[in-house]
N, C-alpha and C. Protein backbone atom coordinates (compact mmCIF):
# COMPACT_ATOMS: atom_id res chain seq x y z
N UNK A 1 110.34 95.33 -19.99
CA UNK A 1 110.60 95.97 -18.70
C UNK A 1 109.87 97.30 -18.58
N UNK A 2 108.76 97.75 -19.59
CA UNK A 2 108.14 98.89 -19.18
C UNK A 2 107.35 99.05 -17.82
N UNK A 3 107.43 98.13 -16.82
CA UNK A 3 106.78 98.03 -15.65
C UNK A 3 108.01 98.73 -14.87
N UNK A 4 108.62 98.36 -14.98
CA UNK A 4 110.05 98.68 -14.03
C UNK A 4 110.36 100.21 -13.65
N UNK A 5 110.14 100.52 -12.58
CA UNK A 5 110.52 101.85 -12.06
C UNK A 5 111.87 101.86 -11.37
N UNK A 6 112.83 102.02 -11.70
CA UNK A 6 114.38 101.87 -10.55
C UNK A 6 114.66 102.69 -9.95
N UNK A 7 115.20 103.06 -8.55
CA UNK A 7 115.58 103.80 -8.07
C UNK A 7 117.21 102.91 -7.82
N UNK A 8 118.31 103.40 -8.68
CA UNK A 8 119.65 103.63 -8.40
C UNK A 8 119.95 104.54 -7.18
N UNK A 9 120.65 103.63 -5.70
CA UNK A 9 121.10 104.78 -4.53
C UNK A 9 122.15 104.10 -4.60
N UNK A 10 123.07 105.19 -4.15
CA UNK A 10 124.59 104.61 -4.16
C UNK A 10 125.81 105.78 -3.72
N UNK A 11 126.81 105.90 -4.32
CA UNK A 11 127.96 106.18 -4.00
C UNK A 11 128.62 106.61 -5.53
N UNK A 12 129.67 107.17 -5.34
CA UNK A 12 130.39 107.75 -6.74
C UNK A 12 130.27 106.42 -7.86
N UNK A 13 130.10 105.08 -7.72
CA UNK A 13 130.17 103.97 -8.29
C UNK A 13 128.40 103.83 -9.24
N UNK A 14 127.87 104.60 -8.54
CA UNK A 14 126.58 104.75 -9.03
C UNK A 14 126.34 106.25 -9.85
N UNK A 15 126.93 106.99 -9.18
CA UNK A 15 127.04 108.09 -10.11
C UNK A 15 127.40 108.53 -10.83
N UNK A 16 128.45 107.75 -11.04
CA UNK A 16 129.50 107.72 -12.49
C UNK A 16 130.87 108.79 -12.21
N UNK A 17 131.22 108.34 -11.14
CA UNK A 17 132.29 109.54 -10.52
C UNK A 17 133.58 109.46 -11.95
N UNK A 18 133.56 110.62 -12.42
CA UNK A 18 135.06 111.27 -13.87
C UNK A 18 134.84 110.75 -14.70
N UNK A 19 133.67 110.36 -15.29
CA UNK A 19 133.48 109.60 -15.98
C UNK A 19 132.33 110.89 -17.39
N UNK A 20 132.12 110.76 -18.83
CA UNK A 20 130.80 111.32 -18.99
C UNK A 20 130.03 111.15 -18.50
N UNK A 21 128.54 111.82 -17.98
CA UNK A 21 127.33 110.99 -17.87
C UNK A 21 126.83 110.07 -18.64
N UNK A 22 127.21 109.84 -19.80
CA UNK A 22 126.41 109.61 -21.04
C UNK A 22 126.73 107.70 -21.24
N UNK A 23 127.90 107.60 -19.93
CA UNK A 23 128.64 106.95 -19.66
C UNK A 23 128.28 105.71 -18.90
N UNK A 24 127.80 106.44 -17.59
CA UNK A 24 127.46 105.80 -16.77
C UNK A 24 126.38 104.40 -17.14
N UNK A 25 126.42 103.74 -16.04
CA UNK A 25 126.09 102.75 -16.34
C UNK A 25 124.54 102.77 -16.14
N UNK A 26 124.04 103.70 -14.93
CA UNK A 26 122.64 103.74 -15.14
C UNK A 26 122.15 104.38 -16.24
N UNK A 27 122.82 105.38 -16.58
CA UNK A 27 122.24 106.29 -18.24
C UNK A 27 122.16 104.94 -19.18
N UNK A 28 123.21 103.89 -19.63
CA UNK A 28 122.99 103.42 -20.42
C UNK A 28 121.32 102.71 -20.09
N UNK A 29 121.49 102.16 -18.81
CA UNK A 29 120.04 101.62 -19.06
C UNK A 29 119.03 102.39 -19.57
N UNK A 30 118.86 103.86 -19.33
CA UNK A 30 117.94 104.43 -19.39
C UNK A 30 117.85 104.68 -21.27
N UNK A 31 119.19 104.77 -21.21
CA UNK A 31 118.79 105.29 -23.16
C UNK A 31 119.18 103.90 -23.78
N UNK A 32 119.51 103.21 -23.67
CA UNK A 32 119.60 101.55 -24.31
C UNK A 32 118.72 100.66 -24.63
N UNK A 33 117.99 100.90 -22.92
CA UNK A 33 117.15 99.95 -22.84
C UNK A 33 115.31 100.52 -22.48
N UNK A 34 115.56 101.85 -22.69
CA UNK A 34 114.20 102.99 -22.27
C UNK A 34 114.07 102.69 -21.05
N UNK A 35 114.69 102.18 -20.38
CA UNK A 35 114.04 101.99 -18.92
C UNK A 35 113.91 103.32 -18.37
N UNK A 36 113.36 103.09 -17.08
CA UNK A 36 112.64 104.37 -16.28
C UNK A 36 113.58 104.55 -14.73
N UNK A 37 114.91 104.84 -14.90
CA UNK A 37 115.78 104.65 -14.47
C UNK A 37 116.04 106.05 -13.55
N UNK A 38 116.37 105.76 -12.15
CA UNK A 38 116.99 107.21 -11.34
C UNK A 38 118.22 106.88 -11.11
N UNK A 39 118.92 108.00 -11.25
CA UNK A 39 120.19 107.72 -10.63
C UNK A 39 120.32 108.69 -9.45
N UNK A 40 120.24 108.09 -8.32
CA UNK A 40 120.29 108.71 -6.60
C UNK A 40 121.99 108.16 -6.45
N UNK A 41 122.87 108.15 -7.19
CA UNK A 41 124.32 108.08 -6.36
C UNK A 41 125.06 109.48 -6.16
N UNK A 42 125.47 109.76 -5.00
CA UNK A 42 126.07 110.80 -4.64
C UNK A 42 127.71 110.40 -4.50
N UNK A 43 128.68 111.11 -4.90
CA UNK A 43 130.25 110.84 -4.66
C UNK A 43 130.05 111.25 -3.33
N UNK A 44 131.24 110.30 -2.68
CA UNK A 44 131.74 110.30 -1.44
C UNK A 44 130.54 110.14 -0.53
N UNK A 45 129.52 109.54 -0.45
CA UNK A 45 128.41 109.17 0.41
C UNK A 45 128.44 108.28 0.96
N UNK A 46 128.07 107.68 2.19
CA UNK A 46 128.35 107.09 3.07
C UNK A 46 126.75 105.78 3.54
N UNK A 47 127.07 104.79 4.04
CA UNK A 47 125.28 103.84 4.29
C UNK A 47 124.65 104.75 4.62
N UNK A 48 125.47 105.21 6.09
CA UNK A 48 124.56 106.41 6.86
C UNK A 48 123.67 107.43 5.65
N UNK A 49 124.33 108.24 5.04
CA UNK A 49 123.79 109.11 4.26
C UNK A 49 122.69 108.62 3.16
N UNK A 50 122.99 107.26 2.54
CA UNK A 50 121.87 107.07 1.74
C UNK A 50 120.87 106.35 2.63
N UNK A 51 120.84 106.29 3.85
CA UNK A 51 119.76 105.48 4.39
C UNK A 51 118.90 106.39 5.38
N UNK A 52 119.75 107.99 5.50
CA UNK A 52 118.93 109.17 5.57
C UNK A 52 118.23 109.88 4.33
N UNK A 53 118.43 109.68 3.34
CA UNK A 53 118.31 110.14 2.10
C UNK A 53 117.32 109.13 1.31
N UNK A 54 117.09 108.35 1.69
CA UNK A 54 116.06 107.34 1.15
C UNK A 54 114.21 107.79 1.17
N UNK A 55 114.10 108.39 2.30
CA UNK A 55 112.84 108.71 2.39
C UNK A 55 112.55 109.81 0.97
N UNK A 56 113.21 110.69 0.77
CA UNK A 56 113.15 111.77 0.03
C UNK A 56 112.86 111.32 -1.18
N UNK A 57 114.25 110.25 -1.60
CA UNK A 57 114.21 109.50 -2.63
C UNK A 57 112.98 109.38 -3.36
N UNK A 58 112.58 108.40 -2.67
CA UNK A 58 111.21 107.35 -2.45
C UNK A 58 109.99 108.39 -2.86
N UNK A 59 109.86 109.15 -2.73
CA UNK A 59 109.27 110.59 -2.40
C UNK A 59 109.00 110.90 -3.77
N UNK A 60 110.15 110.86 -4.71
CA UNK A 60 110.01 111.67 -5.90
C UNK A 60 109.08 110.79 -7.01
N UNK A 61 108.71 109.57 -6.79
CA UNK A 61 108.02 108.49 -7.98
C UNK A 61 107.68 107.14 -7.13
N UNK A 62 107.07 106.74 -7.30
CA UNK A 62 106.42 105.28 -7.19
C UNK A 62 107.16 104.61 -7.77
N UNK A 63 108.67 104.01 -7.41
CA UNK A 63 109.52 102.85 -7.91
C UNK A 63 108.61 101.56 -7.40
N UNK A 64 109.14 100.98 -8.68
CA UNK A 64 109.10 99.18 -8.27
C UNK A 64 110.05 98.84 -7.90
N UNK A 65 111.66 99.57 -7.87
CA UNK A 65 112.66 98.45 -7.47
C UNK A 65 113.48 99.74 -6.88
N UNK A 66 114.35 98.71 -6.10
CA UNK A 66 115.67 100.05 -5.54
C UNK A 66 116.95 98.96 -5.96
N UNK A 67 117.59 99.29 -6.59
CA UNK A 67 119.06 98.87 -6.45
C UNK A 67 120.09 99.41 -5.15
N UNK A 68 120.55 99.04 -4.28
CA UNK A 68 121.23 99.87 -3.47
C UNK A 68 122.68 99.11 -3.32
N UNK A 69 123.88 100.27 -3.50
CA UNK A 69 125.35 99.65 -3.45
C UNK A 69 126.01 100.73 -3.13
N UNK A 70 126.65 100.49 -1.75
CA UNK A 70 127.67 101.64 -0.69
C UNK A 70 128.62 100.70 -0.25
N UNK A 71 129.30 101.66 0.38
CA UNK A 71 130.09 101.16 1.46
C UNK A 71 131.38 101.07 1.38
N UNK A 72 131.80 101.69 0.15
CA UNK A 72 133.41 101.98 -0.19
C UNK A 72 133.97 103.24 0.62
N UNK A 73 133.47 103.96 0.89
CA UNK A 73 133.71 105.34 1.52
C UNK A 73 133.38 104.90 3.41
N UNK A 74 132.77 104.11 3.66
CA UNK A 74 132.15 103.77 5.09
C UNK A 74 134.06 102.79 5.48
N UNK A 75 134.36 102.16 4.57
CA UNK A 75 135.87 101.64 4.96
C UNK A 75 136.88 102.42 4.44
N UNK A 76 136.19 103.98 3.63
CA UNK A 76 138.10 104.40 4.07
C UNK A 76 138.13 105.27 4.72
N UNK A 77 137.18 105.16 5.63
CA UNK A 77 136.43 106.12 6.68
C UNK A 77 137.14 104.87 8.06
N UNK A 78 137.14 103.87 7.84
CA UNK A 78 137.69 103.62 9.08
C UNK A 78 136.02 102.65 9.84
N UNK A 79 134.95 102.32 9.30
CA UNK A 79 133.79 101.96 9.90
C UNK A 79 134.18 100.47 9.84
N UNK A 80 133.60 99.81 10.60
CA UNK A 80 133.96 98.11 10.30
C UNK A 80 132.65 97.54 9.64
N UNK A 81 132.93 96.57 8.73
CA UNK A 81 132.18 95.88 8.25
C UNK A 81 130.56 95.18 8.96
N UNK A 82 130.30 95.01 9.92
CA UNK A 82 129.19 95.35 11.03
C UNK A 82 128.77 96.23 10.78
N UNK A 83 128.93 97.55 11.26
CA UNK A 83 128.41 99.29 10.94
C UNK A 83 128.10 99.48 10.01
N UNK A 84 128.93 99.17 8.29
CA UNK A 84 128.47 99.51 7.09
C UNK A 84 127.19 98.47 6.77
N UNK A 85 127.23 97.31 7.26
CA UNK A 85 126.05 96.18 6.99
C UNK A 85 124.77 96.82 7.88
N UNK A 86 124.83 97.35 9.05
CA UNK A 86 123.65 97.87 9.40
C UNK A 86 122.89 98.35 9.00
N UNK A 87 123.59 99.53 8.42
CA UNK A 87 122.95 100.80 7.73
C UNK A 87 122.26 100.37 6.60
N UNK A 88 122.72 99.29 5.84
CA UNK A 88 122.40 98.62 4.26
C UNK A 88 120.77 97.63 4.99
N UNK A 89 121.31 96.93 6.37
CA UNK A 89 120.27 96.44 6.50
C UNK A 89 118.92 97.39 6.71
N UNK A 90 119.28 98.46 7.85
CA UNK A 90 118.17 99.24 8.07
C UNK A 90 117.22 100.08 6.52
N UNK A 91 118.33 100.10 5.45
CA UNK A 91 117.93 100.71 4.09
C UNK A 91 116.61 99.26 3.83
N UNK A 92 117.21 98.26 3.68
CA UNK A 92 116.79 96.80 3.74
C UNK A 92 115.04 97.01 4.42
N UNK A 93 115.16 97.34 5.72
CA UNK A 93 114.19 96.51 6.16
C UNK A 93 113.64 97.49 5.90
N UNK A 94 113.50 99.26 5.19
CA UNK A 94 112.29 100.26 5.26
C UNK A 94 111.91 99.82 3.96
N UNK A 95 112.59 99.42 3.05
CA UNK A 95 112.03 99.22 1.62
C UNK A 95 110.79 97.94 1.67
N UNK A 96 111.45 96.69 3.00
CA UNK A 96 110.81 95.54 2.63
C UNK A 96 109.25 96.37 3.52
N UNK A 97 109.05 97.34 4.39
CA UNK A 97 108.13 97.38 5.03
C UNK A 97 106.96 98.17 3.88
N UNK A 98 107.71 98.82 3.38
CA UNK A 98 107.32 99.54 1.65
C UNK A 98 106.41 98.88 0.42
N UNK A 99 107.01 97.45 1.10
CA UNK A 99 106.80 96.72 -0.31
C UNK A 99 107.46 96.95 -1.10
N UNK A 100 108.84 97.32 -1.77
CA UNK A 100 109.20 97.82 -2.75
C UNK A 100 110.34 96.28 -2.59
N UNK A 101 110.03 95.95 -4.27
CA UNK A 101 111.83 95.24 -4.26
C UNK A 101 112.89 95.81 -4.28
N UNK A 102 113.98 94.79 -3.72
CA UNK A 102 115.38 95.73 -3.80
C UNK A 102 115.96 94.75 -4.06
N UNK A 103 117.25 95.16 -4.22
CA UNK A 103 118.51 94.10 -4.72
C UNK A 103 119.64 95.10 -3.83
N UNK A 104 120.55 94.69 -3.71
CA UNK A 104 121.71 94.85 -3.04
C UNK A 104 122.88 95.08 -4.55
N UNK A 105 123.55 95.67 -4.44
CA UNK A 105 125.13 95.55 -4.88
C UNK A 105 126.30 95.22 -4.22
N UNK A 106 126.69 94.12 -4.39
CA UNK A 106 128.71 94.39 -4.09
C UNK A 106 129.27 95.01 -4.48
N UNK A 107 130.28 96.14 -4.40
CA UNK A 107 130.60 97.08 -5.14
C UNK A 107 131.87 96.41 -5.71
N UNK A 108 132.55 96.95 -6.66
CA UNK A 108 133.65 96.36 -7.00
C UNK A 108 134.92 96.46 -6.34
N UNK A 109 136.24 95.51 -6.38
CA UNK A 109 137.29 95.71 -5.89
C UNK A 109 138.26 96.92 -5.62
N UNK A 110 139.33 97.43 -4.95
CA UNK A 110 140.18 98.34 -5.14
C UNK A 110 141.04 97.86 -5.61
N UNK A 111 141.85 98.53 -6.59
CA UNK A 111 142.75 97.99 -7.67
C UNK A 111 144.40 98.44 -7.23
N UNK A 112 144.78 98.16 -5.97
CA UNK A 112 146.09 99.05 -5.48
C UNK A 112 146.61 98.70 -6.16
N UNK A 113 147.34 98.00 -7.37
CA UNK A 113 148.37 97.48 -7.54
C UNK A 113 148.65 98.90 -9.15
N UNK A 114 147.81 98.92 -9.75
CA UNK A 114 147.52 100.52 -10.78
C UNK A 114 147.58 101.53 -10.06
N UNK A 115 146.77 101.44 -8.79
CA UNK A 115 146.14 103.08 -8.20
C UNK A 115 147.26 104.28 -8.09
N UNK A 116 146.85 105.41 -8.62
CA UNK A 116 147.89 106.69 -8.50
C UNK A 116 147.62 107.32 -7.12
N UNK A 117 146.54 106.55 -6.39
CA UNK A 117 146.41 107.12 -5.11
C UNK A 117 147.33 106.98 -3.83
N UNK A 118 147.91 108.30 -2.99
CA UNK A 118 149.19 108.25 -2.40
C UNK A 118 148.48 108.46 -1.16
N UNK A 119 147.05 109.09 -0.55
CA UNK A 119 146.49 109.57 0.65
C UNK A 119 145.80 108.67 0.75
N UNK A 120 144.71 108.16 1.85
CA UNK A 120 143.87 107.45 2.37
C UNK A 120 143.61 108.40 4.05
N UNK A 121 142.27 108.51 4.15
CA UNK A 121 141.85 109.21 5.42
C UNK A 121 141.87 108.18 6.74
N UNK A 122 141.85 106.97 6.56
CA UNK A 122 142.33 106.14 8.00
C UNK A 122 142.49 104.65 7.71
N UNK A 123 142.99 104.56 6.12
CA UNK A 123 143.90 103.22 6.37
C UNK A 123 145.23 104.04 6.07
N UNK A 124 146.29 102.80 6.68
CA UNK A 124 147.70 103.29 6.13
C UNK A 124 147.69 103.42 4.76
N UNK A 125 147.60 102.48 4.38
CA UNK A 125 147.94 102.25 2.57
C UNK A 125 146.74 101.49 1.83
N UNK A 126 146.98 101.67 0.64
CA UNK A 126 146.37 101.02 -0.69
C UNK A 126 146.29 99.34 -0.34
N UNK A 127 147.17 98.55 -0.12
CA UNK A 127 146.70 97.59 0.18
C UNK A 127 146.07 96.54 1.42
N UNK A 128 146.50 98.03 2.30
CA UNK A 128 145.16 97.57 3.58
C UNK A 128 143.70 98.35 2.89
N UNK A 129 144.00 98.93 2.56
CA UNK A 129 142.37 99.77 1.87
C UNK A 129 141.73 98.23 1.02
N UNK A 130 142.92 97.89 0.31
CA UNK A 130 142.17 96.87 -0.64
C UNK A 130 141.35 95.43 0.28
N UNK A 131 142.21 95.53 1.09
CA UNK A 131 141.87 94.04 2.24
C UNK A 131 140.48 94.37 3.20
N UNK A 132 140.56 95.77 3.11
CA UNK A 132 139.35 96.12 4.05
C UNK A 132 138.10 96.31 3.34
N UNK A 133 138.33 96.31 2.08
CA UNK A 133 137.29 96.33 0.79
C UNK A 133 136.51 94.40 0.75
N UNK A 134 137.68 94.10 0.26
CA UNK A 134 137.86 92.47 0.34
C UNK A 134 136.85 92.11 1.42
N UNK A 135 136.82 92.35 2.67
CA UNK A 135 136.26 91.91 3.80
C UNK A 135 135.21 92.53 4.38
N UNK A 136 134.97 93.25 4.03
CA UNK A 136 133.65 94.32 3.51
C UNK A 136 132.52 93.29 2.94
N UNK A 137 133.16 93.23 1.57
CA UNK A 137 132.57 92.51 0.62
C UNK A 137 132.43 91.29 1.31
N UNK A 138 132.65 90.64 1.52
CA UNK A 138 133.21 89.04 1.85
C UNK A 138 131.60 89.15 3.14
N UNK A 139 131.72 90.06 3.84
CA UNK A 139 131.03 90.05 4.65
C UNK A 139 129.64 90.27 4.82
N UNK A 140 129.50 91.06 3.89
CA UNK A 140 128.08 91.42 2.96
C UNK A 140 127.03 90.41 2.43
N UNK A 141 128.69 89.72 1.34
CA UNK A 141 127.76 88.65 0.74
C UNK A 141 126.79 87.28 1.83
N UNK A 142 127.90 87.35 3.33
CA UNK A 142 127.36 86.18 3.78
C UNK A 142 126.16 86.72 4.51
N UNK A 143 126.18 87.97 5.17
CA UNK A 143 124.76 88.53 5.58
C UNK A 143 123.73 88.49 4.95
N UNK A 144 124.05 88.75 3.25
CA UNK A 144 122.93 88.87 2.20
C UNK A 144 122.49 87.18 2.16
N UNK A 145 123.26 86.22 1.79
CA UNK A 145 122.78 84.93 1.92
C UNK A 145 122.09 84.36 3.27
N UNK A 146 122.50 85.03 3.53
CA UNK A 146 121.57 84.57 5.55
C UNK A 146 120.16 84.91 5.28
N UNK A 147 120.34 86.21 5.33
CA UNK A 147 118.52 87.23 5.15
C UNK A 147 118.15 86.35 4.02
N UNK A 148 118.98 86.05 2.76
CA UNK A 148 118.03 85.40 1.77
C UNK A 148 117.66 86.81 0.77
N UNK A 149 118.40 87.93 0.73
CA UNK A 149 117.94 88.70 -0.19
C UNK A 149 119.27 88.63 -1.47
N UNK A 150 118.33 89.26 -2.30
CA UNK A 150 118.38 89.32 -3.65
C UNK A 150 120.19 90.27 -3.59
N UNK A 151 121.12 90.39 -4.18
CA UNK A 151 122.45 90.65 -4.76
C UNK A 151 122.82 90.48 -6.23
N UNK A 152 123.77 91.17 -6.72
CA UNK A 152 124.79 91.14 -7.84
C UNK A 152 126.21 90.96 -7.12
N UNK A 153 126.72 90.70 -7.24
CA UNK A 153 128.11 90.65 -6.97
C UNK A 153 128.91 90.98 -7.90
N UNK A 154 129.22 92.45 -8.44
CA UNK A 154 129.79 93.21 -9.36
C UNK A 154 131.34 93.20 -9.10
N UNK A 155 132.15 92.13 -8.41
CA UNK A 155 133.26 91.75 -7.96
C UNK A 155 133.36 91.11 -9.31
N UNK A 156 133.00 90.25 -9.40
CA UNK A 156 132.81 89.11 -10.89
C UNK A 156 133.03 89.81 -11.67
N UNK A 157 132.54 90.64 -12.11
CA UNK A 157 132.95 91.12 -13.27
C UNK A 157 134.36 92.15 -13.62
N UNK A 158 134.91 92.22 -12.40
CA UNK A 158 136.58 92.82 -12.42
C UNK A 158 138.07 91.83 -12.01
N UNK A 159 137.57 90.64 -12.03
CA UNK A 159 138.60 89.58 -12.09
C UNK A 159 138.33 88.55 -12.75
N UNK A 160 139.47 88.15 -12.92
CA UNK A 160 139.96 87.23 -13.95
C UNK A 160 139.68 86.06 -14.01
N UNK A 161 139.54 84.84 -14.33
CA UNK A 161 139.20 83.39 -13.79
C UNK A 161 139.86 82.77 -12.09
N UNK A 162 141.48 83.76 -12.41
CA UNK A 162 142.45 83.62 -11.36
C UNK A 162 142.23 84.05 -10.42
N UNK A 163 141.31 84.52 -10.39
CA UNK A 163 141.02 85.77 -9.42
C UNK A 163 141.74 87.45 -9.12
N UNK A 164 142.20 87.51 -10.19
CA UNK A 164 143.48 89.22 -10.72
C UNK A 164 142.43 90.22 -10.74
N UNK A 165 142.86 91.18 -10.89
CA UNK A 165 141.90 92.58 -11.08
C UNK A 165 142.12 92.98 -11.88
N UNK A 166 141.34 93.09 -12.67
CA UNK A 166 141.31 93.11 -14.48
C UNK A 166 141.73 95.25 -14.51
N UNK A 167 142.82 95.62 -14.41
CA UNK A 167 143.24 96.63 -14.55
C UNK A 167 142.67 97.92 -15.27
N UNK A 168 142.28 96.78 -17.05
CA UNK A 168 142.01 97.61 -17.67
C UNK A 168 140.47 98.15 -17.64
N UNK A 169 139.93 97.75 -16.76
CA UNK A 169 138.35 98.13 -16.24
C UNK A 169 138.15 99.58 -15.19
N UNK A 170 139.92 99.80 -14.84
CA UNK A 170 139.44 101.28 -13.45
C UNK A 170 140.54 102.63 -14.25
N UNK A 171 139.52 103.31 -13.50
CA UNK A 171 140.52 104.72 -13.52
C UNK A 171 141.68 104.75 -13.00
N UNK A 172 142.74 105.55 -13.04
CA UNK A 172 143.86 105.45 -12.46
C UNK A 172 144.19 105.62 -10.99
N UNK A 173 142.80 106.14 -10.54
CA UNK A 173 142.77 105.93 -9.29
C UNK A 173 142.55 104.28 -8.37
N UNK A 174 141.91 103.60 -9.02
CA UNK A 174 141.86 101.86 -9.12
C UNK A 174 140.86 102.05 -8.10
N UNK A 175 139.90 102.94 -7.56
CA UNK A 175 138.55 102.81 -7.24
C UNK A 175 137.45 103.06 -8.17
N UNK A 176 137.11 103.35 -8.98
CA UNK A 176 136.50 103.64 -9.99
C UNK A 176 136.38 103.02 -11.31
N UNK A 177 135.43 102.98 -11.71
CA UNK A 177 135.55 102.15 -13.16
C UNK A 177 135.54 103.02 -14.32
N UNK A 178 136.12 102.52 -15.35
CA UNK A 178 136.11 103.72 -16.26
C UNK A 178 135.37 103.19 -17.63
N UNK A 179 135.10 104.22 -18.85
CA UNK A 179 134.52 103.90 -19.63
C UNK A 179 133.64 102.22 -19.27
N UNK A 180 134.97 101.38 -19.61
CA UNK A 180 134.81 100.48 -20.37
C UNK A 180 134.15 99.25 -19.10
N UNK A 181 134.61 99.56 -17.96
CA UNK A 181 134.30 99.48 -16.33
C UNK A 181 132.56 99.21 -16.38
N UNK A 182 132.36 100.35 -16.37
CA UNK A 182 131.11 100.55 -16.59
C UNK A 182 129.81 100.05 -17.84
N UNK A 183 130.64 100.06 -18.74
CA UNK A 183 129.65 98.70 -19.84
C UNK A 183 129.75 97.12 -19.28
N UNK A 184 130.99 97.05 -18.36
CA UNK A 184 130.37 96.09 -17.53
C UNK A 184 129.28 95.52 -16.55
N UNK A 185 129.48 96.84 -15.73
CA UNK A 185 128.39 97.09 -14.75
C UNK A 185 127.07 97.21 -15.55
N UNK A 186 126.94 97.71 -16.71
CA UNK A 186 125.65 97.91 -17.35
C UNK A 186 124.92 96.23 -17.46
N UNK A 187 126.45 95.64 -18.47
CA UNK A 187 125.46 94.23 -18.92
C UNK A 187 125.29 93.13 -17.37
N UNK A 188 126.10 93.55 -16.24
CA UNK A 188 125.41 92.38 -15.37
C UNK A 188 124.11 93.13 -14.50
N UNK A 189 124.16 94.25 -14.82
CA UNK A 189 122.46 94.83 -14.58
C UNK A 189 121.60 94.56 -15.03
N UNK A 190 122.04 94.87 -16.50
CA UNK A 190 120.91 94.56 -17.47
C UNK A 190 120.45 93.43 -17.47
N UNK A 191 121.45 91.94 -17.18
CA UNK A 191 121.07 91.16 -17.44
C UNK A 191 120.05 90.28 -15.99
N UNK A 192 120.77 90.83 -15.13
CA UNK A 192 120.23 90.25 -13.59
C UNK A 192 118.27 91.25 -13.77
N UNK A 193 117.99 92.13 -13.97
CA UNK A 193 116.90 92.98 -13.97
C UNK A 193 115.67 92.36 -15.69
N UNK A 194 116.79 92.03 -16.69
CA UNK A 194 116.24 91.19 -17.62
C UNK A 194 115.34 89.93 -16.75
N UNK A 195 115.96 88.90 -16.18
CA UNK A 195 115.83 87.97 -15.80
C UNK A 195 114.31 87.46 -14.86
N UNK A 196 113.91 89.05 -14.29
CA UNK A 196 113.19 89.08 -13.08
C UNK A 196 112.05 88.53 -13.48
């Protein structure tokens, strides 16, 4: 993979929100696997914001690839699943005019059933937050199969065969992945970016 230039854009899920850096899942690529790895995730960022923030990005190196995964903050913001897909598409169509590959992320589940979280800015509760995540996602994936572009679906890797939310993968906040969260996220990177 010494060809591989990445540009990681994202959201606290990309940036390794309470977590070490040393942690995160893009660092591991970078010191694991030497890759040539950016990490562009900002906490609490929004489609809108990384799809203003992209040009700059882009700006700093000649990537071959963009990974891009938002949209957890765009639903507890109250945006509908339409609005957050726009913004991902419009990210979408400047990269494809670029030439640059991209891949998409699903981000992972909300874990209400652990979460120590008692506020939400415009759902009622934790388990409408979780349903509006759910359908987010749900909605993503079928847009992404329409266009025909490239995805991970990092959902997979936080449930169970049953379909449960593997607990011991989030922070106590049950948006976030922790340590061990995140060596997940590493190996279905590593392995989907292996593959190419």
């Amino acid at each position: 993979m010494n060809q591989l230039k990445l540009l990681c854009l994202g959201d606290s899920l990309t940036e390794g929100y309470d977590i070490e850096p040393n942690h995160c899942w893009v660092t591991l690529l970078k010191e694991r696997e030497g890759w040539d790895v950016t990490n562009a995730g900002i906490s609490g960022d929004m489609t809108a914001g990384m799809l203003a923030r992209l040009p700059l990005a882009l700006d700093k190196k000649e990537y071959t690839h963009v990974f891009i995964m938002g949209g957890t903050n765009d639903v507890e913001f109250g945006l509908s699943p339409n609005h957050i897909i726009s913004n991902i598409k419009a990210i979408m169509r400047q990269l494809r005019y670029m030439d640059i590959q991209y891949t998409i992320g699903i981000p992972i589940p909300f874990d209400c059933k652990s979460s120590t979280l008692t506020r939400f800015e415009y759902v009622s509760d934790g388990l409408v937050f979780s349903k509006k995540i759910d359908e987010y996602c749900d909605e993503l994936k079928s847009f992404l199969e329409g266009d025909e572009a490239d995805y991970i679906d990092l959902r997979d890797c936080f449930r169970d065969g049953t379909g449960r939310i593997r607990s011991e993968f989030f922070l106590l906040d049950g948006v976030h992945p922790n340590r061990d969260g995140h060596e997940l996220v590493y190996g279905k990177i590593l392995e989907y970016y292996s593959n190419l």
